[in-house]
N, C-alpha and C. Protein backbone atom coordinates (compact mmCIF):
# COMPACT_ATOMS: atom_id res chain seq x y z
N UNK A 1 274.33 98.21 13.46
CA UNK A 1 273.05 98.83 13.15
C UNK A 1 273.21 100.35 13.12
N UNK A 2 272.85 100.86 11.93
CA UNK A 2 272.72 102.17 11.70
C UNK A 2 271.61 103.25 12.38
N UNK A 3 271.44 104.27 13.24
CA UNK A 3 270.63 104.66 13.73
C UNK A 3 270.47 106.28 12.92
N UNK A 4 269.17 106.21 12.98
CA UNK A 4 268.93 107.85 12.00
C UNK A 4 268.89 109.18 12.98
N UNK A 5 269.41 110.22 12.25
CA UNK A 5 269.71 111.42 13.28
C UNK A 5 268.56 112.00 13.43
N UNK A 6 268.30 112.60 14.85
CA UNK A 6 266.71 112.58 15.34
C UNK A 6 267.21 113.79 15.52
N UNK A 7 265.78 114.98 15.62
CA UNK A 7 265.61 115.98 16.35
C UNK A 7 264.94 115.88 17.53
N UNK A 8 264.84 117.22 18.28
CA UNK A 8 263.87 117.47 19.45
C UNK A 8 264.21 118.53 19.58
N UNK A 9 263.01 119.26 19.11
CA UNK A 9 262.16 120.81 18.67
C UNK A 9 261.57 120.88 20.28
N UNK A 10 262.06 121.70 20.73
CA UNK A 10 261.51 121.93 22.24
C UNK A 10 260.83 123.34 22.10
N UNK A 11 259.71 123.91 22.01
CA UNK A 11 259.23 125.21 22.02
C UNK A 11 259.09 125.67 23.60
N UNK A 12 259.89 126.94 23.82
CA UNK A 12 260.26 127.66 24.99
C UNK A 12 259.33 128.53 25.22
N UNK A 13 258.51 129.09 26.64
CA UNK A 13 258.26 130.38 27.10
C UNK A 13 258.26 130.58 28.30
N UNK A 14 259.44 131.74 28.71
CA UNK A 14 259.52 132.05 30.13
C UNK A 14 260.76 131.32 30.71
N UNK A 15 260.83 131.57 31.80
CA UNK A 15 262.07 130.98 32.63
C UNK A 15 261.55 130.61 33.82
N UNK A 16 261.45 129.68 34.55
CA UNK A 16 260.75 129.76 36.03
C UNK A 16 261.89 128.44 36.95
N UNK A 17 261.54 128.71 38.30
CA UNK A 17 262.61 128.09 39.09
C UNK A 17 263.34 126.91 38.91
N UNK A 18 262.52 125.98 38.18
CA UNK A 18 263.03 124.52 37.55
C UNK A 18 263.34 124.73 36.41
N UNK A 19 263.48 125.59 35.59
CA UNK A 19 263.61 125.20 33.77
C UNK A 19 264.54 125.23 33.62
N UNK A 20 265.68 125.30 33.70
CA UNK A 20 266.93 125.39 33.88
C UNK A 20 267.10 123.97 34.02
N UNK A 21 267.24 123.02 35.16
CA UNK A 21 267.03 121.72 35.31
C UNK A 21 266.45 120.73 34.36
N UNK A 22 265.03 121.40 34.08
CA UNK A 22 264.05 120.66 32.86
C UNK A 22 264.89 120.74 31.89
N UNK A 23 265.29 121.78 31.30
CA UNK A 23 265.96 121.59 30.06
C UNK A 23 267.19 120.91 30.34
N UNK A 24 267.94 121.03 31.15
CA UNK A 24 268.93 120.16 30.79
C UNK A 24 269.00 118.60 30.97
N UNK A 25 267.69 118.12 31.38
CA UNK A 25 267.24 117.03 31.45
C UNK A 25 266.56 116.46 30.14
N UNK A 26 266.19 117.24 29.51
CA UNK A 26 266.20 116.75 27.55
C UNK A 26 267.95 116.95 27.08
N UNK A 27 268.26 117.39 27.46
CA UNK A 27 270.13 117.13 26.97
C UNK A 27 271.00 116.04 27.13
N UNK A 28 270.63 115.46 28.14
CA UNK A 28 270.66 113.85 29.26
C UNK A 28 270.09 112.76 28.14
N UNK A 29 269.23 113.03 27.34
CA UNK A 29 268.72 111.64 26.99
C UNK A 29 269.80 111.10 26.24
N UNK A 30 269.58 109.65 26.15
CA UNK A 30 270.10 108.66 25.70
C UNK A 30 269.72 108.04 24.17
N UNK A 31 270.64 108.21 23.39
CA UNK A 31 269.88 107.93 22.01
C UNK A 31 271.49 107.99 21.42
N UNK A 32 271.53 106.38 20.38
CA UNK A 32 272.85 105.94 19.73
C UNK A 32 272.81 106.65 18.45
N UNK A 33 271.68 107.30 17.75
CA UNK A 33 272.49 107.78 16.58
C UNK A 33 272.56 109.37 17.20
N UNK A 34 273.08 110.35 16.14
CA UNK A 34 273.06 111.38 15.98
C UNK A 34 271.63 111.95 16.24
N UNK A 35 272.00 113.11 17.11
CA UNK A 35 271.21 113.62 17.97
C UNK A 35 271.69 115.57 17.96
N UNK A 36 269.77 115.99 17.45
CA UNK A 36 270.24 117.76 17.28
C UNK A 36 269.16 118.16 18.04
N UNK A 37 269.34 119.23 19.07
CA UNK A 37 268.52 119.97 20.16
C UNK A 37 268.33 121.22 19.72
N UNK A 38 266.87 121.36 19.30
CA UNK A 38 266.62 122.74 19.04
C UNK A 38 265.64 123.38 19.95
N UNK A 39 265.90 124.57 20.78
CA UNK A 39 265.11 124.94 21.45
C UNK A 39 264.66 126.57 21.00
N UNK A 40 262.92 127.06 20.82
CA UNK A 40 262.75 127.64 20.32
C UNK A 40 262.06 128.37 20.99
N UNK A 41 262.43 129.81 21.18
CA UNK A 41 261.41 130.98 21.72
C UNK A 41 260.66 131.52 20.69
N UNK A 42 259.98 132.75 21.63
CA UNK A 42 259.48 133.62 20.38
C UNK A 42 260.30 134.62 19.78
N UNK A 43 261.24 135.27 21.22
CA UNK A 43 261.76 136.14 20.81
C UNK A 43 263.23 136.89 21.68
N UNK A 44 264.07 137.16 21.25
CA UNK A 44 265.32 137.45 21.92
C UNK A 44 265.17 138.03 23.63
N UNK A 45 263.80 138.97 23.95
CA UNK A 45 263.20 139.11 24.79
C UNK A 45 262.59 138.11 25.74
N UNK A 46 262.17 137.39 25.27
CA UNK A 46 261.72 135.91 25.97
C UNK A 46 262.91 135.67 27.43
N UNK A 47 262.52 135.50 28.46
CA UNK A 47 263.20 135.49 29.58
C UNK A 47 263.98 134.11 29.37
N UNK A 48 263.88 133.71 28.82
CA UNK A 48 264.31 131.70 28.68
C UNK A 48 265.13 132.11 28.07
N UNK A 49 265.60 133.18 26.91
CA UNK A 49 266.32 133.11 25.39
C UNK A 49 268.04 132.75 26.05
N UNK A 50 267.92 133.90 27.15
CA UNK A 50 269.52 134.09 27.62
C UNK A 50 270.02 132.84 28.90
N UNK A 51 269.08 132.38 29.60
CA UNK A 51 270.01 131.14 30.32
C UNK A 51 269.52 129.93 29.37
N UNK A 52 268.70 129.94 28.37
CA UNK A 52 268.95 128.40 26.84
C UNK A 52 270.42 129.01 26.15
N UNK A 53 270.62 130.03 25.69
CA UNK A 53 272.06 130.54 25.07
C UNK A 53 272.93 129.99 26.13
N UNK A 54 272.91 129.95 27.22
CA UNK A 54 273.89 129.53 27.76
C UNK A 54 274.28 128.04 28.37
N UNK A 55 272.97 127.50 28.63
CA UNK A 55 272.99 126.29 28.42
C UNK A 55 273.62 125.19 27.06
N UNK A 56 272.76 126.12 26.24
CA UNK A 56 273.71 125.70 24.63
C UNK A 56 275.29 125.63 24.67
N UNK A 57 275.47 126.44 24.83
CA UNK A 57 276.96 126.65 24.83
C UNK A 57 277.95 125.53 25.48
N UNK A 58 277.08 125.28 26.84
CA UNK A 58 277.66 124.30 27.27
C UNK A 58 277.62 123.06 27.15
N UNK A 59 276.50 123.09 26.28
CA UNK A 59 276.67 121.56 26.06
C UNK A 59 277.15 121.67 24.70
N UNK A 60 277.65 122.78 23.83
CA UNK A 60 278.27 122.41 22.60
C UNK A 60 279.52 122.27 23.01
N UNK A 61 280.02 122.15 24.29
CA UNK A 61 281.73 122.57 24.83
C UNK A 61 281.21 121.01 25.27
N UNK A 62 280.57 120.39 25.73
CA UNK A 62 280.63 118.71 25.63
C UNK A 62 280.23 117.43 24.30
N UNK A 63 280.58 118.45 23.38
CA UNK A 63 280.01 117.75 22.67
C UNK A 63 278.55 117.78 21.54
N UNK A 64 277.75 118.16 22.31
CA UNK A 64 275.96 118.41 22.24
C UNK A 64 275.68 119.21 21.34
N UNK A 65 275.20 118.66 19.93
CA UNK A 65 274.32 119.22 18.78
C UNK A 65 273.25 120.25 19.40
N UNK A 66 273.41 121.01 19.90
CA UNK A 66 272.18 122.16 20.48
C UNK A 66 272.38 123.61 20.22
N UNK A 67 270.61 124.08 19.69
CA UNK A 67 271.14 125.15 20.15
C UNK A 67 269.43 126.03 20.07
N UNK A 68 269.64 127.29 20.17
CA UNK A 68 268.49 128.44 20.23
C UNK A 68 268.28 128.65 19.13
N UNK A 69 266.77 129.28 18.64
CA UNK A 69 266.45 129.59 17.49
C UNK A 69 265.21 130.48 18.06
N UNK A 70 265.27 131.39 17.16
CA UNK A 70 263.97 132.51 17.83
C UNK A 70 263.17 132.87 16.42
N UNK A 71 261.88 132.24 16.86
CA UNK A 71 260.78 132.06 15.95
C UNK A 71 260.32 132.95 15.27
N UNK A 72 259.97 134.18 16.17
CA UNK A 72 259.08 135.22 15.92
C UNK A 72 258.00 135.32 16.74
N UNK A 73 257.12 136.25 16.41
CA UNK A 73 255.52 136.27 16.97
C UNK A 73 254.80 135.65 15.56
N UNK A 74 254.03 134.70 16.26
CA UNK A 74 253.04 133.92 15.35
C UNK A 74 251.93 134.83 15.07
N UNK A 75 251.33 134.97 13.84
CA UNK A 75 250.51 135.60 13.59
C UNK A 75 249.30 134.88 12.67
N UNK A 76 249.23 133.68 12.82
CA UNK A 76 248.07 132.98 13.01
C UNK A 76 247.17 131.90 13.40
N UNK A 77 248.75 131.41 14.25
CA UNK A 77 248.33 129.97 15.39
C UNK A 77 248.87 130.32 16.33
N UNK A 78 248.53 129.52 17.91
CA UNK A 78 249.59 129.43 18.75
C UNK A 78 250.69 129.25 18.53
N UNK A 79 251.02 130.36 19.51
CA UNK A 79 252.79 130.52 19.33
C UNK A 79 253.73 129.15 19.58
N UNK A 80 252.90 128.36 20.31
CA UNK A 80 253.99 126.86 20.76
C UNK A 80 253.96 126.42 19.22
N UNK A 81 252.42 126.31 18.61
CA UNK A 81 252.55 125.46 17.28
C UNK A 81 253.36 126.34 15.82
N UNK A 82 253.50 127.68 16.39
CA UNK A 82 254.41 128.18 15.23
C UNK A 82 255.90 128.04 15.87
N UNK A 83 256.37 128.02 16.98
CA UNK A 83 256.88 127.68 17.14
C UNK A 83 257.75 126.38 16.98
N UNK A 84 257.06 125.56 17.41
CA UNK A 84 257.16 123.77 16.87
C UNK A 84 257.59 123.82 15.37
N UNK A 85 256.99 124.19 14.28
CA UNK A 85 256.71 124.50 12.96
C UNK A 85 258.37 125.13 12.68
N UNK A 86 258.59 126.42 13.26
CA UNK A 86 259.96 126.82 12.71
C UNK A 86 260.93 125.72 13.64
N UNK A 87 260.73 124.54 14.58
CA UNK A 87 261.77 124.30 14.52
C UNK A 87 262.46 122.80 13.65
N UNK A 88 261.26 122.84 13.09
CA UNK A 88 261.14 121.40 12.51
C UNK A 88 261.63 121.80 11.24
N UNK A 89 261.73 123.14 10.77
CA UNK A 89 261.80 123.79 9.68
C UNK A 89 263.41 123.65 9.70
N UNK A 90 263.27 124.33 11.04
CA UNK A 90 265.61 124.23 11.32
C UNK A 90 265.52 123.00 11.41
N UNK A 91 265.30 122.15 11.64
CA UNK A 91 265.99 120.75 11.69
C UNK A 91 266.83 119.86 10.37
N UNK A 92 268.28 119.45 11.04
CA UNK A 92 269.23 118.96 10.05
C UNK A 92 267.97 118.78 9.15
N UNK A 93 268.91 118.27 7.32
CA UNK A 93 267.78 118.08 6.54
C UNK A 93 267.67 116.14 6.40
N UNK A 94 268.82 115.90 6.91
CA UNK A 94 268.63 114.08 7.52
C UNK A 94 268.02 113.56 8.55
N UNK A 95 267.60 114.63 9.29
CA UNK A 95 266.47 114.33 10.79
C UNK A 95 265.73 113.37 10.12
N UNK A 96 265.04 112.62 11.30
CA UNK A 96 263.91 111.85 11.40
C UNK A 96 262.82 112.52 12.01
């Protein structure tokens, strides 16, 4: 059985004592086809941008389709839903 390559568009803000953990607990999941992790701030400034860069990294050194993408400032919805929006935008173009 053939399984289709999925995303998961995670929209980021901030860094706080667990996120570090949280996120690498969406890296953990379990799923047989092809699998791409996009996690999205607003902006290189964003306190999250630099320990997700590094999280990325490590899971591209195991293997792990992941990585950062920095949105921008939304300028006419919430930032999670412009956010969400550019990452669905990056997503492989075979995602599900």
């Amino acid at each position: 059985e053939t399984w289709p390559q999925v995303t998961l568009v995670l929209p980021v803000k901030g860094c706080r004592q667990y996120s570090l953990r949280n996120w690498s607990s969406h890296l953990a999941v379990q799923y047989r086809g092809p699998l791409e992790f996009v996690f999205v701030t607003e902006s290189e400034e964003d306190p999250a941008t630099g320990p997700l860069q590094g999280l990325v990294r490590g899971a591209a050194a195991s293997g792990l389709n992941a990585r950062v993408l920095v949105a921008g400032l939304s300028q006419h919805c919430s930032q999670k839903a412009f956010n969400l929006v550019a990452g669905a935008r990056a997503a492989a173009p075979s995602s599900r």
